[in-house]
Each structure stands twice: as structure tokens, then as C-alpha cells.
N, C-alpha and C. Protein backbone atom coordinates (compact mmCIF):
# COMPACT_ATOMS: atom_id res chain seq x y z
N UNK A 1 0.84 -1.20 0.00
CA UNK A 1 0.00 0.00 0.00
C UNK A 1 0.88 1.26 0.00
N UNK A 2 0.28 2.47 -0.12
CA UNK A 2 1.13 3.47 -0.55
C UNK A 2 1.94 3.56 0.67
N UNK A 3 0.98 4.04 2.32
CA UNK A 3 1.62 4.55 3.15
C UNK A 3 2.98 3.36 4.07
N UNK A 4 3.20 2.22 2.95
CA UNK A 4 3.91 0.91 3.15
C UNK A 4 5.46 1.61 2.39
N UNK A 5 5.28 2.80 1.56
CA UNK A 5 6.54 2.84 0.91
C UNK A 5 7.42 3.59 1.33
N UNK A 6 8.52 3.67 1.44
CA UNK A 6 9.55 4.60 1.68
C UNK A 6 9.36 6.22 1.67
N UNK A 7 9.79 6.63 2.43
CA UNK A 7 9.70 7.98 2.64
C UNK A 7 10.74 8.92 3.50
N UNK A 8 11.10 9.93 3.14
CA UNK A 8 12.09 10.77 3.89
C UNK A 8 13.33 10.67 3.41
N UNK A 9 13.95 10.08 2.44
CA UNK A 9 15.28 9.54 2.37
C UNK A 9 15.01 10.08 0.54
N UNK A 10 15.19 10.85 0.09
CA UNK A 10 14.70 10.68 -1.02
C UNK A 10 16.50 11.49 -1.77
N UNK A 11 16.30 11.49 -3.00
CA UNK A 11 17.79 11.88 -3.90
C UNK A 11 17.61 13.25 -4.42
N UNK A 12 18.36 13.88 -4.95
CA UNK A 12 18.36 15.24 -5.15
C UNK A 12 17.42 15.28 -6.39
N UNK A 13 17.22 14.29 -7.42
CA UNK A 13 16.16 14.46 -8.34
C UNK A 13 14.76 13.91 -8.03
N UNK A 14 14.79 13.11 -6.81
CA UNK A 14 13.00 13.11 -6.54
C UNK A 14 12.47 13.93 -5.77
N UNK A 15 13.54 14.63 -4.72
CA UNK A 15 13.15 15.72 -4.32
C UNK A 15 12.35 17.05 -5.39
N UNK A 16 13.42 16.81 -6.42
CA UNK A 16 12.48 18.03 -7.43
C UNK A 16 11.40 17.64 -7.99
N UNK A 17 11.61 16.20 -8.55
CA UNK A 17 10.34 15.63 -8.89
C UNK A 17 8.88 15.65 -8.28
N UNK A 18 9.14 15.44 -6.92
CA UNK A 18 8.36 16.03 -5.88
C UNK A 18 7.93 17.22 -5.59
N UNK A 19 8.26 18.34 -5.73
CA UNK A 19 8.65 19.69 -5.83
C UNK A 19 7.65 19.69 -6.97
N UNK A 20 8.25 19.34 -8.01
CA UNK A 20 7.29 20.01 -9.31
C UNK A 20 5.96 19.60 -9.12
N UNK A 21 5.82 18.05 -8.80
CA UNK A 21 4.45 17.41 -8.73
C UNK A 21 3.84 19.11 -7.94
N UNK A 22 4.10 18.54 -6.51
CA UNK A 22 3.48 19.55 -5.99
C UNK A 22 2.75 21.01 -6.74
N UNK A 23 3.59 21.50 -6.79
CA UNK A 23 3.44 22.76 -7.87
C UNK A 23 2.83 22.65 -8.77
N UNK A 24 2.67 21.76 -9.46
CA UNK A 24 1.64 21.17 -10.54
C UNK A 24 -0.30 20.97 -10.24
N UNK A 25 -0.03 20.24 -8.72
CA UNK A 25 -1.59 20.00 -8.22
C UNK A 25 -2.05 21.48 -7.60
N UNK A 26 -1.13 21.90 -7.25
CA UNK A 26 -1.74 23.06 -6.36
C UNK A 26 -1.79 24.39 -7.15
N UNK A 27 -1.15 24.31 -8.26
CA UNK A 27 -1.75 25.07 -10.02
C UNK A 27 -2.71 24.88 -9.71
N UNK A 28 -3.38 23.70 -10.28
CA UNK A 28 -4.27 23.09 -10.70
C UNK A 28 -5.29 24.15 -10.37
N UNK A 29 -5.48 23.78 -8.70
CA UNK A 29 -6.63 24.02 -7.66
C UNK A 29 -6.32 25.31 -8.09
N UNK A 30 -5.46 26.31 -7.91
CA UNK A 30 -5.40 27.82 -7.91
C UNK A 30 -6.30 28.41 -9.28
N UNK A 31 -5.91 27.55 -10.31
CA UNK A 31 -6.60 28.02 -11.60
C UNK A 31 -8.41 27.65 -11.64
N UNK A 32 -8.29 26.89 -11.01
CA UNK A 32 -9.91 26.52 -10.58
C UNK A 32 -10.28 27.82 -10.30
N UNK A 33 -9.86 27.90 -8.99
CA UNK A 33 -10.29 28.70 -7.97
C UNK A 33 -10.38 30.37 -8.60
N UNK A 34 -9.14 30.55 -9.31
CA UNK A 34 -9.32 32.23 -10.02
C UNK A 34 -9.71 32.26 -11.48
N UNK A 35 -10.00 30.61 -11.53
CA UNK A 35 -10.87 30.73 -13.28
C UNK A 35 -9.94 30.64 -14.44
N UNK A 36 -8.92 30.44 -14.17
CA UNK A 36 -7.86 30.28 -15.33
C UNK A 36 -7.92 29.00 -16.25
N UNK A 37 -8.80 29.11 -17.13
CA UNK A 37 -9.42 28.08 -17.40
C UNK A 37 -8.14 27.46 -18.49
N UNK A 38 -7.28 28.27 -19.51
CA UNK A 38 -6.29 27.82 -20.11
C UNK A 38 -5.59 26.89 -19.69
N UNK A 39 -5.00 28.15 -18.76
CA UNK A 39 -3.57 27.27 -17.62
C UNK A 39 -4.14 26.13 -17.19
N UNK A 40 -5.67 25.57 -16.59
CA UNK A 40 -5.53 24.50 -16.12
C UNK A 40 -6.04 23.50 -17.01
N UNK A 41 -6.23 23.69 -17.94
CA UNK A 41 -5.79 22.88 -19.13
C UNK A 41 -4.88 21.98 -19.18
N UNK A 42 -3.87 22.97 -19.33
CA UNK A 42 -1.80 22.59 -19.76
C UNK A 42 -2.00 22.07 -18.60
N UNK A 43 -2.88 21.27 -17.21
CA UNK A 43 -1.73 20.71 -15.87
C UNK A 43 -2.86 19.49 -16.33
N UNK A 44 -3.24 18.58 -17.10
CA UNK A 44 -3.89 17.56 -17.53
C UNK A 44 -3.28 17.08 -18.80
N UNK A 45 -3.26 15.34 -19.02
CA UNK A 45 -3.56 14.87 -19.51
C UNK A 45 -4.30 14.87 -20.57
N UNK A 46 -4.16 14.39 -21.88
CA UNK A 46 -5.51 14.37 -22.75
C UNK A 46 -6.61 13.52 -21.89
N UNK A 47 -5.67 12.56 -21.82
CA UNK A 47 -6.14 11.03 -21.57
C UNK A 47 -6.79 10.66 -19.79
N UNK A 48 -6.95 12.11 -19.18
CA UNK A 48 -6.83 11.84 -17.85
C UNK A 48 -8.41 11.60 -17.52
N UNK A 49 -8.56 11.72 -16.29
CA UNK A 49 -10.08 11.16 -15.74
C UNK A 49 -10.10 12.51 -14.43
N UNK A 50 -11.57 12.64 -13.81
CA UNK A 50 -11.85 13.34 -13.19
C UNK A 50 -12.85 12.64 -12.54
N UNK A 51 -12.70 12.41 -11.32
CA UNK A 51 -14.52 11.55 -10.54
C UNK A 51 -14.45 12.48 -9.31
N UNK A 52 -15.29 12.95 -9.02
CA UNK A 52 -15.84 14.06 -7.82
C UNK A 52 -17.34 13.73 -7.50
N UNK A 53 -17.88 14.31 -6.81
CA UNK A 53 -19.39 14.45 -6.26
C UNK A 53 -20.09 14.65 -7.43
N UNK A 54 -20.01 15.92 -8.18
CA UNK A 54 -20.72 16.40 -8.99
C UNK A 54 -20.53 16.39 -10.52
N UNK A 55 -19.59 15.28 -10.48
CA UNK A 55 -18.79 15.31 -12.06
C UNK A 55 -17.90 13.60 -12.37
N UNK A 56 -18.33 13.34 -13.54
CA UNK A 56 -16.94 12.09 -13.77
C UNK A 56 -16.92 12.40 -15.49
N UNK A 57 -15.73 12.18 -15.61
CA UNK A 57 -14.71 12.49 -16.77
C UNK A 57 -13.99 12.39 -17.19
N UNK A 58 -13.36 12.83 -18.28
CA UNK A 58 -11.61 13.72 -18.80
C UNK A 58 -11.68 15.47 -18.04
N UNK A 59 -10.52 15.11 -17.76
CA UNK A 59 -9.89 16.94 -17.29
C UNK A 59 -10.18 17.94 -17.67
N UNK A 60 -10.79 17.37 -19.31
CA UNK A 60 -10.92 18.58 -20.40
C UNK A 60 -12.48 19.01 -20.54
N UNK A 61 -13.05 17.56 -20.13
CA UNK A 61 -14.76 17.93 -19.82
C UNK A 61 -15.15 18.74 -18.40
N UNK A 62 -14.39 18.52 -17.81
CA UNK A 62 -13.87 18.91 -15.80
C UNK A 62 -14.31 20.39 -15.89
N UNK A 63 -13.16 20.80 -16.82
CA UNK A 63 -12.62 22.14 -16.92
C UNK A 63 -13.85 22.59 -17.85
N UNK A 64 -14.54 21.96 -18.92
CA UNK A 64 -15.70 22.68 -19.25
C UNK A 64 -16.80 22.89 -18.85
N UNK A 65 -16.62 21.65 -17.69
CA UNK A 65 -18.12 21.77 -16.85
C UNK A 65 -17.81 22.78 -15.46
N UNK A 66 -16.58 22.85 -15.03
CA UNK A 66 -16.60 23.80 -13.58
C UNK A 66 -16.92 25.23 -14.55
N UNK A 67 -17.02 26.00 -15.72
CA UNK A 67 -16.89 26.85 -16.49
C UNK A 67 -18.53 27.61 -16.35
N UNK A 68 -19.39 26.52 -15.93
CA UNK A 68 -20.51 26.39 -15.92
C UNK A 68 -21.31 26.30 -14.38
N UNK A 69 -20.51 26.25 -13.67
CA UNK A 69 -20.89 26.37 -11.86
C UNK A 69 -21.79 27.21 -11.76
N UNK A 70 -22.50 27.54 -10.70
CA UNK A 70 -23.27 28.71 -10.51
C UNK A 70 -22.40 28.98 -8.79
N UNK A 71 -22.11 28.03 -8.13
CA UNK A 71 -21.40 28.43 -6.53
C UNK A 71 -19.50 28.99 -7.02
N UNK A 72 -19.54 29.66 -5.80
CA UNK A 72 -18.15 29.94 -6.25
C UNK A 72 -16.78 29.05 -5.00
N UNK A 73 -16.40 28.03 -5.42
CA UNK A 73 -15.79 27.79 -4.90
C UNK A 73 -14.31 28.31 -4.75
N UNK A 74 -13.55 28.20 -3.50
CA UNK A 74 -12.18 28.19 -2.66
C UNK A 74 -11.62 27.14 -2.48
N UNK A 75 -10.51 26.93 -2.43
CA UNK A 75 -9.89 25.87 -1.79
C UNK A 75 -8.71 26.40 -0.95
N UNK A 76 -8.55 25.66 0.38
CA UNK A 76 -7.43 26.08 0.87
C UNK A 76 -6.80 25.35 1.71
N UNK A 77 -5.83 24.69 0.38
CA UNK A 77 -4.56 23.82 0.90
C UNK A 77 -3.84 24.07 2.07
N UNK A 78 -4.12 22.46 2.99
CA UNK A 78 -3.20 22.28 3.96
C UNK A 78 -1.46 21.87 3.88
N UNK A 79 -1.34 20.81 3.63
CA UNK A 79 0.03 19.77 3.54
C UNK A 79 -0.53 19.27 1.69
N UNK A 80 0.79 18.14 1.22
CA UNK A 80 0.58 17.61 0.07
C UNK A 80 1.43 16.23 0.81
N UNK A 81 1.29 15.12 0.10
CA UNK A 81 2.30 13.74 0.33
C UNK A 81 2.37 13.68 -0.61
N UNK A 82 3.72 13.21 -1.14
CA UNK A 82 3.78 12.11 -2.62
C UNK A 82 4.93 11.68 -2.52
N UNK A 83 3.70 10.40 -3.17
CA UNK A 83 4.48 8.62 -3.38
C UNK A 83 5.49 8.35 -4.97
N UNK A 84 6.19 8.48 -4.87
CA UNK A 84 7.08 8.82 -6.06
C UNK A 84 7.72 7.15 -6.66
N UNK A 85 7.19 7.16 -8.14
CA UNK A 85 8.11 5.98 -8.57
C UNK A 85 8.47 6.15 -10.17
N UNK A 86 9.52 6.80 -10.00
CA UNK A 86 10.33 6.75 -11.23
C UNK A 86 9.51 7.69 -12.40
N UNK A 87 8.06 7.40 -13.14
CA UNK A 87 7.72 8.49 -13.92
C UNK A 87 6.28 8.54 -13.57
N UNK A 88 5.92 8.21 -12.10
CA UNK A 88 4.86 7.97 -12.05
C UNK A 88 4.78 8.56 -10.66
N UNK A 89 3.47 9.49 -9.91
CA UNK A 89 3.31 9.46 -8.76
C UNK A 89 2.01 9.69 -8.27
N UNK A 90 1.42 9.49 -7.06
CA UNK A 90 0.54 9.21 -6.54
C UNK A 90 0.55 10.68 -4.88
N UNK A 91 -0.04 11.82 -5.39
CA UNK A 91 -0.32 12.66 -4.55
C UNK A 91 -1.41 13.04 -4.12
N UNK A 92 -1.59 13.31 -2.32
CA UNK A 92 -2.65 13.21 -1.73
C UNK A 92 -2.55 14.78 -0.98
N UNK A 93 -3.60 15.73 -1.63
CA UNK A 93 -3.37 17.69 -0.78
C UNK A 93 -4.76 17.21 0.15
N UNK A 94 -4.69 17.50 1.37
CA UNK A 94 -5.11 18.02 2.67
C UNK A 94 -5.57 19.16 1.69
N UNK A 95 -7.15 19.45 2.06
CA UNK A 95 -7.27 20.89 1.70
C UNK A 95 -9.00 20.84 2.19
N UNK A 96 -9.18 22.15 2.42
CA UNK A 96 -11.07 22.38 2.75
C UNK A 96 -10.92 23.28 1.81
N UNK A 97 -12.30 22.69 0.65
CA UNK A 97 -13.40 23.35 -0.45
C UNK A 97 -14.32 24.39 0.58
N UNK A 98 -13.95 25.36 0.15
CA UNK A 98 -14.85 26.86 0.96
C UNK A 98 -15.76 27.16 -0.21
N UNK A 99 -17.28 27.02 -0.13
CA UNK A 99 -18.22 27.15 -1.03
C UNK A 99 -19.01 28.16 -0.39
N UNK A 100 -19.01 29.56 -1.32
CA UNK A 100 -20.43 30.34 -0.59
C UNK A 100 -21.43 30.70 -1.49
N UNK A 101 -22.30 30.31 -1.43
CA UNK A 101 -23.17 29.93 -2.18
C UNK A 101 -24.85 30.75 -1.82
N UNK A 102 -26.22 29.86 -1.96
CA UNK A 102 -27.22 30.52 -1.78
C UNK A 102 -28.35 29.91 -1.46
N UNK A 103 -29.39 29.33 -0.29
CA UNK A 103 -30.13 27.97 0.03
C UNK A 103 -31.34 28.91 0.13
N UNK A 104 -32.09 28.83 -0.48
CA UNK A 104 -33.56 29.06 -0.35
C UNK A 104 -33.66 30.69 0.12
N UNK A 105 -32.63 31.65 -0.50
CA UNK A 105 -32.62 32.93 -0.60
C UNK A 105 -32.31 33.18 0.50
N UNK A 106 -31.23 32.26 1.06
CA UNK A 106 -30.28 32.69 2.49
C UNK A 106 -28.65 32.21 2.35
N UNK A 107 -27.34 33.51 2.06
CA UNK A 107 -26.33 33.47 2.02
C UNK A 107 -25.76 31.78 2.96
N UNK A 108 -24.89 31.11 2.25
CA UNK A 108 -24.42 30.28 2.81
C UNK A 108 -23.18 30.23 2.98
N UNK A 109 -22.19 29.38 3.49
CA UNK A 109 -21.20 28.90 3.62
C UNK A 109 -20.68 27.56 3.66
N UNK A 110 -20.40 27.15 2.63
CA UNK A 110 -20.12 25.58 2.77
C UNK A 110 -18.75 25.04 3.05
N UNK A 111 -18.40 24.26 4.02
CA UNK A 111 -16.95 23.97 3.96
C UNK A 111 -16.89 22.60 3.99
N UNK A 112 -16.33 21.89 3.33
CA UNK A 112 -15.77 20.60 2.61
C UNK A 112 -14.63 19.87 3.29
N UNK A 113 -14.09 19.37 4.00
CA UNK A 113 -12.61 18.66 4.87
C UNK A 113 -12.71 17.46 3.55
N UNK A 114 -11.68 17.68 2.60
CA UNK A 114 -11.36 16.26 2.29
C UNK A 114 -9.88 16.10 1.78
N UNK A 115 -9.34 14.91 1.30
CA UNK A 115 -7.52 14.76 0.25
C UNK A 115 -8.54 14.61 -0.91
N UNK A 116 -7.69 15.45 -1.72
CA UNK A 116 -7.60 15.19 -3.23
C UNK A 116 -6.55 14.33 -3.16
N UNK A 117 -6.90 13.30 -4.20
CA UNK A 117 -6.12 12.36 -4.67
C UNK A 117 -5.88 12.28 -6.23
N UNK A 118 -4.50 12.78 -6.31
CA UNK A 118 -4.09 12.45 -7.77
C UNK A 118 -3.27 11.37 -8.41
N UNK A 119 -3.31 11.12 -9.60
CA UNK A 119 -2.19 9.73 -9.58
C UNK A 119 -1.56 11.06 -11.06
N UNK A 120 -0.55 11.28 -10.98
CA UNK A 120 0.46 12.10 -12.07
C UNK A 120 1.26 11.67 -12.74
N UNK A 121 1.73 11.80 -14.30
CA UNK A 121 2.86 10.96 -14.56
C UNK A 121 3.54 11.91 -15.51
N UNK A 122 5.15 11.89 -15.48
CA UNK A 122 5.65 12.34 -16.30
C UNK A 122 6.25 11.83 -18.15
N UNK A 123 5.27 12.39 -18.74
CA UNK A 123 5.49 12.14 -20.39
C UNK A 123 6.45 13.86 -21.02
N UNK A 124 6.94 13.11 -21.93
CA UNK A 124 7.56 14.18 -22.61
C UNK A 124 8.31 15.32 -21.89
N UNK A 125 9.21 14.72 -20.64
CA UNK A 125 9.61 15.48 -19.84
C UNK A 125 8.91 16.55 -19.12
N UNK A 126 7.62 16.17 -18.90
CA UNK A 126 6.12 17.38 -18.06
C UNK A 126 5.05 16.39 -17.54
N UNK A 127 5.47 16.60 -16.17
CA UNK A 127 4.41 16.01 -14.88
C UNK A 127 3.29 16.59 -15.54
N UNK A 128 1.97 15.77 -15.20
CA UNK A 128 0.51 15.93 -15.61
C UNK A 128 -0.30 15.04 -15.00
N UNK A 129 -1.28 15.70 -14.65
CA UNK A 129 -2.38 15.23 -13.68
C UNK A 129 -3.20 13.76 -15.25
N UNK A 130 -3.39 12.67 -14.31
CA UNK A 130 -3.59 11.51 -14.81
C UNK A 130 -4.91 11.21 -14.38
N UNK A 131 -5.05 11.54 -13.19
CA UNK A 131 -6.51 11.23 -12.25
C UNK A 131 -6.72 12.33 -11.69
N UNK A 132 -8.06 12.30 -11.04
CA UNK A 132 -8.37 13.04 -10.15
C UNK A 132 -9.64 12.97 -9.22
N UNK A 133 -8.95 12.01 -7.84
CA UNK A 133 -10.22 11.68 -7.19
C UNK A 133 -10.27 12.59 -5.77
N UNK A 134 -11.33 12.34 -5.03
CA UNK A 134 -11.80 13.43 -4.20
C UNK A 134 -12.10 12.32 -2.83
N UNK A 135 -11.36 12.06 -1.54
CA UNK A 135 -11.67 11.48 -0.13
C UNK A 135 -12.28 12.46 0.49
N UNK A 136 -13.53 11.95 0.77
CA UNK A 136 -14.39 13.04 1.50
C UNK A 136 -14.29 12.93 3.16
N UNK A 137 -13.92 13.83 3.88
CA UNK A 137 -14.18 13.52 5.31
C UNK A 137 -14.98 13.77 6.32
N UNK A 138 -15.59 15.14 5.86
CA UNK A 138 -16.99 15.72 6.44
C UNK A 138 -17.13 16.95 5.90
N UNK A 139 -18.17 17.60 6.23
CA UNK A 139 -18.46 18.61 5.37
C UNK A 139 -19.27 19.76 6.95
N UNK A 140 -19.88 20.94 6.50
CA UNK A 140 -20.34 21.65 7.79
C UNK A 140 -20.97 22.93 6.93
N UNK A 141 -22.21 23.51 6.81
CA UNK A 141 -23.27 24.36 6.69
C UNK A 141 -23.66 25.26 7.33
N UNK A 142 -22.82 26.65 6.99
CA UNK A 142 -23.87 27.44 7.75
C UNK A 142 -24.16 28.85 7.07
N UNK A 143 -25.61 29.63 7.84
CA UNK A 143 -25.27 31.06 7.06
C UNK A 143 -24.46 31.90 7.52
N UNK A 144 -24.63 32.81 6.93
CA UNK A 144 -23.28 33.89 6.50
C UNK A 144 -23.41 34.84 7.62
N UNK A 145 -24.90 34.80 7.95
CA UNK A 145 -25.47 35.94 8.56
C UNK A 145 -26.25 35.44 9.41
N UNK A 146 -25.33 35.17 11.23
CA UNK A 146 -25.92 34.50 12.59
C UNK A 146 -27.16 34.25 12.38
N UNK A 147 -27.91 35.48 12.52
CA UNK A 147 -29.33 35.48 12.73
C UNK A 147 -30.26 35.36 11.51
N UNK A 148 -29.88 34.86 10.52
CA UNK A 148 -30.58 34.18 9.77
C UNK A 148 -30.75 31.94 10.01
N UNK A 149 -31.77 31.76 9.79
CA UNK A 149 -32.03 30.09 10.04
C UNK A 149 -32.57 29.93 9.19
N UNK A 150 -31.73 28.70 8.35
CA UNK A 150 -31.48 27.88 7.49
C UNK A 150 -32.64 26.64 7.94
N UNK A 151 -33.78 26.42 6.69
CA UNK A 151 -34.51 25.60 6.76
C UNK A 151 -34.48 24.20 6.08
N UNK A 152 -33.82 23.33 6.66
CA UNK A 152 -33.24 22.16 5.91
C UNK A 152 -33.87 21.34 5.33
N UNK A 153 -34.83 20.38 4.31
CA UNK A 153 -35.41 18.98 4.15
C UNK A 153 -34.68 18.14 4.84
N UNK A 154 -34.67 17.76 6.38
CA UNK A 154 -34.00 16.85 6.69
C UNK A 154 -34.38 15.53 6.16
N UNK A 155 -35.25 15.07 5.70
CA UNK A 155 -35.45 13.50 5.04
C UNK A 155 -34.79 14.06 3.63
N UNK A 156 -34.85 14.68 3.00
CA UNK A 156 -34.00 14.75 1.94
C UNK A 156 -32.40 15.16 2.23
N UNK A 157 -31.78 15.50 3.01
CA UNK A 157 -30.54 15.67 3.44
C UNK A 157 -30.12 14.57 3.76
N UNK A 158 -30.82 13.46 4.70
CA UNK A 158 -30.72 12.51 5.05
C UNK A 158 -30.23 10.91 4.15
N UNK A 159 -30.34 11.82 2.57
CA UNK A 159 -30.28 10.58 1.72
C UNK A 159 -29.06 10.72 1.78
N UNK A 160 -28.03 11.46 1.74
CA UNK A 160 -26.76 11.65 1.28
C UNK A 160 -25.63 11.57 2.33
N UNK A 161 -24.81 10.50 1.75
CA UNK A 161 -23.10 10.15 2.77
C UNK A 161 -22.96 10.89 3.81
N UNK A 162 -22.81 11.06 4.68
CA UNK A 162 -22.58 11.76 6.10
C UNK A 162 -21.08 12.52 5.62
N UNK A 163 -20.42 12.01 5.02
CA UNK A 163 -18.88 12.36 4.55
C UNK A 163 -18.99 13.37 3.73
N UNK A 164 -20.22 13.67 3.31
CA UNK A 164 -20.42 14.87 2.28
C UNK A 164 -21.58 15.21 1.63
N UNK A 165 -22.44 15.22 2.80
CA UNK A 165 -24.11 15.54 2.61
C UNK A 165 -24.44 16.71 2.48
N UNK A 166 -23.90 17.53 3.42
CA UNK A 166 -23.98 19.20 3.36
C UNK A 166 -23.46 19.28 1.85
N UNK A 167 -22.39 18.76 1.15
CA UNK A 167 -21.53 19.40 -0.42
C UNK A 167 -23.05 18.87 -1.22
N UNK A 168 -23.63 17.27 -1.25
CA UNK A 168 -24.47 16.79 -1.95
C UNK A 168 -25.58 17.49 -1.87
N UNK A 169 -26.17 18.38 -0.68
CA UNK A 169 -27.64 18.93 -0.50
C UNK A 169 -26.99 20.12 -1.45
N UNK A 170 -26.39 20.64 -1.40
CA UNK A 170 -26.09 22.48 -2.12
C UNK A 170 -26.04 21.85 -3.73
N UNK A 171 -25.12 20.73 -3.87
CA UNK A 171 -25.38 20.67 -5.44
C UNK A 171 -26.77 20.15 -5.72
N UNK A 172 -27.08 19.48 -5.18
CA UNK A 172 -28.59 19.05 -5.82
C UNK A 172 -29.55 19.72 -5.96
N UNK A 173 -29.43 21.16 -5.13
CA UNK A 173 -30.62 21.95 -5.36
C UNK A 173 -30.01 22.90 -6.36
N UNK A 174 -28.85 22.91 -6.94
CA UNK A 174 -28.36 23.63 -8.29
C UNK A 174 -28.31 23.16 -9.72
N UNK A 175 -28.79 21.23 -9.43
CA UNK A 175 -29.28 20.73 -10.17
C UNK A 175 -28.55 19.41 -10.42
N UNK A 176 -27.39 19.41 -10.15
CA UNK A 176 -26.11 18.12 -10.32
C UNK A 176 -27.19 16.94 -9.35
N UNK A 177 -26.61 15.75 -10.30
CA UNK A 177 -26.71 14.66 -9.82
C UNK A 177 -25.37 14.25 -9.28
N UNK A 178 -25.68 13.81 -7.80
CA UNK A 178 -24.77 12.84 -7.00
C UNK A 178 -24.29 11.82 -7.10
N UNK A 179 -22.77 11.67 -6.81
CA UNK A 179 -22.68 10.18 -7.27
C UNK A 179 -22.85 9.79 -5.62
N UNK A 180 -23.21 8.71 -4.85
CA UNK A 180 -23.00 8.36 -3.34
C UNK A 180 -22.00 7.69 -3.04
N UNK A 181 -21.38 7.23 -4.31
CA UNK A 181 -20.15 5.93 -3.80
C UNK A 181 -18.97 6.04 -4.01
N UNK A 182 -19.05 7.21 -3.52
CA UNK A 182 -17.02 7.73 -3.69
C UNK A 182 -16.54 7.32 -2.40
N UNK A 183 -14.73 8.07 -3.16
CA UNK A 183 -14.47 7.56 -1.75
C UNK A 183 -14.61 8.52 -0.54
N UNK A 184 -15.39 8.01 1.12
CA UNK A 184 -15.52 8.83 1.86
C UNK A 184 -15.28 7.98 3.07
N UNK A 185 -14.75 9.09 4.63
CA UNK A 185 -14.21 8.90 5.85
C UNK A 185 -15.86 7.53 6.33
N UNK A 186 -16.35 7.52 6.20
CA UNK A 186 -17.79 7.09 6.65
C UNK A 186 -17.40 5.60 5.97
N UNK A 187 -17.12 5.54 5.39
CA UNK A 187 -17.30 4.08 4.46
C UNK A 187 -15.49 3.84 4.64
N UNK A 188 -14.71 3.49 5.03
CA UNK A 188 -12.90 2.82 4.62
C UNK A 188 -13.25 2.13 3.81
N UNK A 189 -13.63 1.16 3.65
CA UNK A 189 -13.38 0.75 2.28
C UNK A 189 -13.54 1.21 1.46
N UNK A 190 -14.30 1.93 1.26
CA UNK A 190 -14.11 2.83 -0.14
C UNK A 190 -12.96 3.33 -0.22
N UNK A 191 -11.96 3.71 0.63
CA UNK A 191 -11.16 4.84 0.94
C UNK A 191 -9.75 3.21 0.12
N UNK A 192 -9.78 2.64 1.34
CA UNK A 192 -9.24 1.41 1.08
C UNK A 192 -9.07 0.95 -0.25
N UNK A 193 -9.99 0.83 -1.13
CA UNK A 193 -10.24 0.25 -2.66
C UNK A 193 -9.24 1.71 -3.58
N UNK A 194 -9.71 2.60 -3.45
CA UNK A 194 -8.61 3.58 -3.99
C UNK A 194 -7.10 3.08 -3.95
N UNK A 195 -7.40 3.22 -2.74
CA UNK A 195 -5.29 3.01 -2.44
C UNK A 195 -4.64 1.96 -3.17
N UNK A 196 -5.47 1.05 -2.88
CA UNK A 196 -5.38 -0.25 -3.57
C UNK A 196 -5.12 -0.10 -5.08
N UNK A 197 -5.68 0.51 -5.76
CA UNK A 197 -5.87 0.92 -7.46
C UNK A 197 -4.50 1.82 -7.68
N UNK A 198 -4.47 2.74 -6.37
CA UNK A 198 -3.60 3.77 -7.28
C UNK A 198 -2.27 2.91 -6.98
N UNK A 199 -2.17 1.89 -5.73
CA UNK A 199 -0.56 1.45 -5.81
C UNK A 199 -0.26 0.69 -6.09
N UNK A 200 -1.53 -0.06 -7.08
CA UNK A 200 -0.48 -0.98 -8.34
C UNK A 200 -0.41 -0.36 -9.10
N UNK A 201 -1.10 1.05 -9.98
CA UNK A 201 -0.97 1.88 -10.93
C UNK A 201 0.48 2.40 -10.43
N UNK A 202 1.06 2.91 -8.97
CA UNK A 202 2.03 3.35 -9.13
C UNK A 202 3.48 2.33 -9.25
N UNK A 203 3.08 1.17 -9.01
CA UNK A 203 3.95 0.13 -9.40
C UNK A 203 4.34 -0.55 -10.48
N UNK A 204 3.38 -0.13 -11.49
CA UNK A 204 3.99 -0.76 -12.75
C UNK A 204 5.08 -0.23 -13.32
């Protein structure tokens, strides 16, 4: 498994290798986040994939469908890890999705705790995002403005993952269909079955 592999001891070129990855995912998120829809283009794959809550894909459909959001999302990276093998790596960013958004004509705030999980590989001498999956860990709802109260469908809130019900109630009333069976803190195995995928992908 990944967190089975070596770490800390690394050579003066996986250090950079590492380095760039980094710099590469956390592009990524930045161009999301300020709309740079070009630039985050160039940090994908033709060939790559995208599976989230509200989306599964190529990078290139990703990037045409976040183009089309109506919430405005944030992200704001904690730490990054990466599992490094030769032209291939497997990076996991710590980060909370800050969504403020709008529930039944009352300012919201949505915040998201989850790892993005990427699997990256270097072709043609340029790291590029290969995957792009989303570990959900909990999520938290509130308005913007104390003394306003937020009127919930709790039997309809109730349908959705505990790991990311608050993210699933805001998209569904903007119209996205949910996927429920990602990977999330509520379910390990789900979490488990990932790891599993990405570290024979990073072993070949």
C-alpha cells in the first residue's frame, strides 16, 4: 500500500520531482479557484479522468463543466504527500473546499474537509495530472449571517453520505446529480479500494 513505501530519504532528483508534482496540483486548484481556465488545461492529460461528487470524466470535460458552476468555490490547501516511482506518482493535498453559495434565498457557507487524490505521470519530460479523485471527510453548513435560520429537508438531506451531505444537498438543489459511492471517511473501504488501485498503478 502506498503509506507501506519509503519515505524521507529521497535523492536530489526526486526531491524536485516532488517539488514540481506539488506545484503542478496546487496550479491546478489555484486556476480553478481564479478561473484560469487555459492554464488549467496545460496541468492535464488528454487522456486523464476526473470523478468528484458532482462530475466524472476527462480533465478537459472537468474544466468545461466547472466553467458552468453557478457556486463559487475556494480551496485552501493544507500539507501535500507524494508517493514517487520513477515516472509515475501518486499525490494526496489536505485541503477544505470553501463554497459560498445561496439555500432558499439565504447566504451560505459551505466547507468541505477532504484529500484530493491524484495519480500524475511524467510524459515528454512534463508532470501531468492523470486522475483526479476526491476522499471526503466531512463537510459543515452554515449562514453567513448569525441570525438568519437555514430551513433544511432533513429527510432529503438525510439521503446523502454523512462524509459529504452538506456538499451533496447544495449541489442538488443547483441541479447536479450525485454520485454516493465515492471515496468517503464514513465508508474505509471505499477509501481502502482507492489506495489499492492507485498502488499498483504506481507500481507498474
Amino acid at each position: 500500500m502506498l503509506f507501506e513505501r519509503r519515505m524521507g530519504s529521497n535523492t536530489v532528483e526526486e526531491v524536485v520531482d516532488k517539488s514540481n508534482i506539488r506545484e503542478l496540483i496546487e496550479f491546478e486548484r489555484y486556476c480553478r479557484d481564479q478561473k484560469l481556465w487555459n492554464e488549467m488545461e496545460k496541468c492535464f492529460h488528454p487522456d486523464s479522468s476526473v470523478n468528484i461528487s458532482w462530475f466524472r470524466g476527462t480533465g478537459h470535460e472537468f474544466i468545461e463543466a466547472s466553467k458552468k458552476m453557478l457556486s463559487d468555490a475556494k480551496h485552501k490547501i493544507n500539507n501535500t504527500l507524494v508517493w514517487l516511482n520513477k515516472y509515475r506518482a501518486v499525490a494526496e493535498m489536505m485541503a477544505t473546499i470553501h463554497i459560498l453559495g445561496e439555500l432558499d434565498g439565504f447566504p451560505v457557507d459551505l466547507m468541505s474537509y477532504s484529500r484530493l487524490h491524484f495519480r500524475v505521470e511524467k510524459r515528454e519530460d512534463m508532470w501531468r495530472i492523470s486522475s483526479f479523485d476526491c476522499i471526503y471527510e466531512k463537510d459543515l453548513l452554515v449562514p453567513v449571517y448569525p441570525n438568519n435560520k437555514l430551513v433544511i429537508q432533513e429527510e432529503q438531506f438525510r439521503k446523502y453520505r454523512p462524509s459529504y451531505a452538506s456538499l451533496s444537498y447544495m449541489l442538488a438543489k443547483e441541479g447536479y446529480e450525485i454520485d454516493v459511492n465515492l471515496p468517503g471517511q464514513d465508508k474505509p473501504e471505499t477509501i481502502e479500494k482507492l489506495y489499492e488501485v492507485s498502488t499498483k498503478w504506481l507500481e507498474i
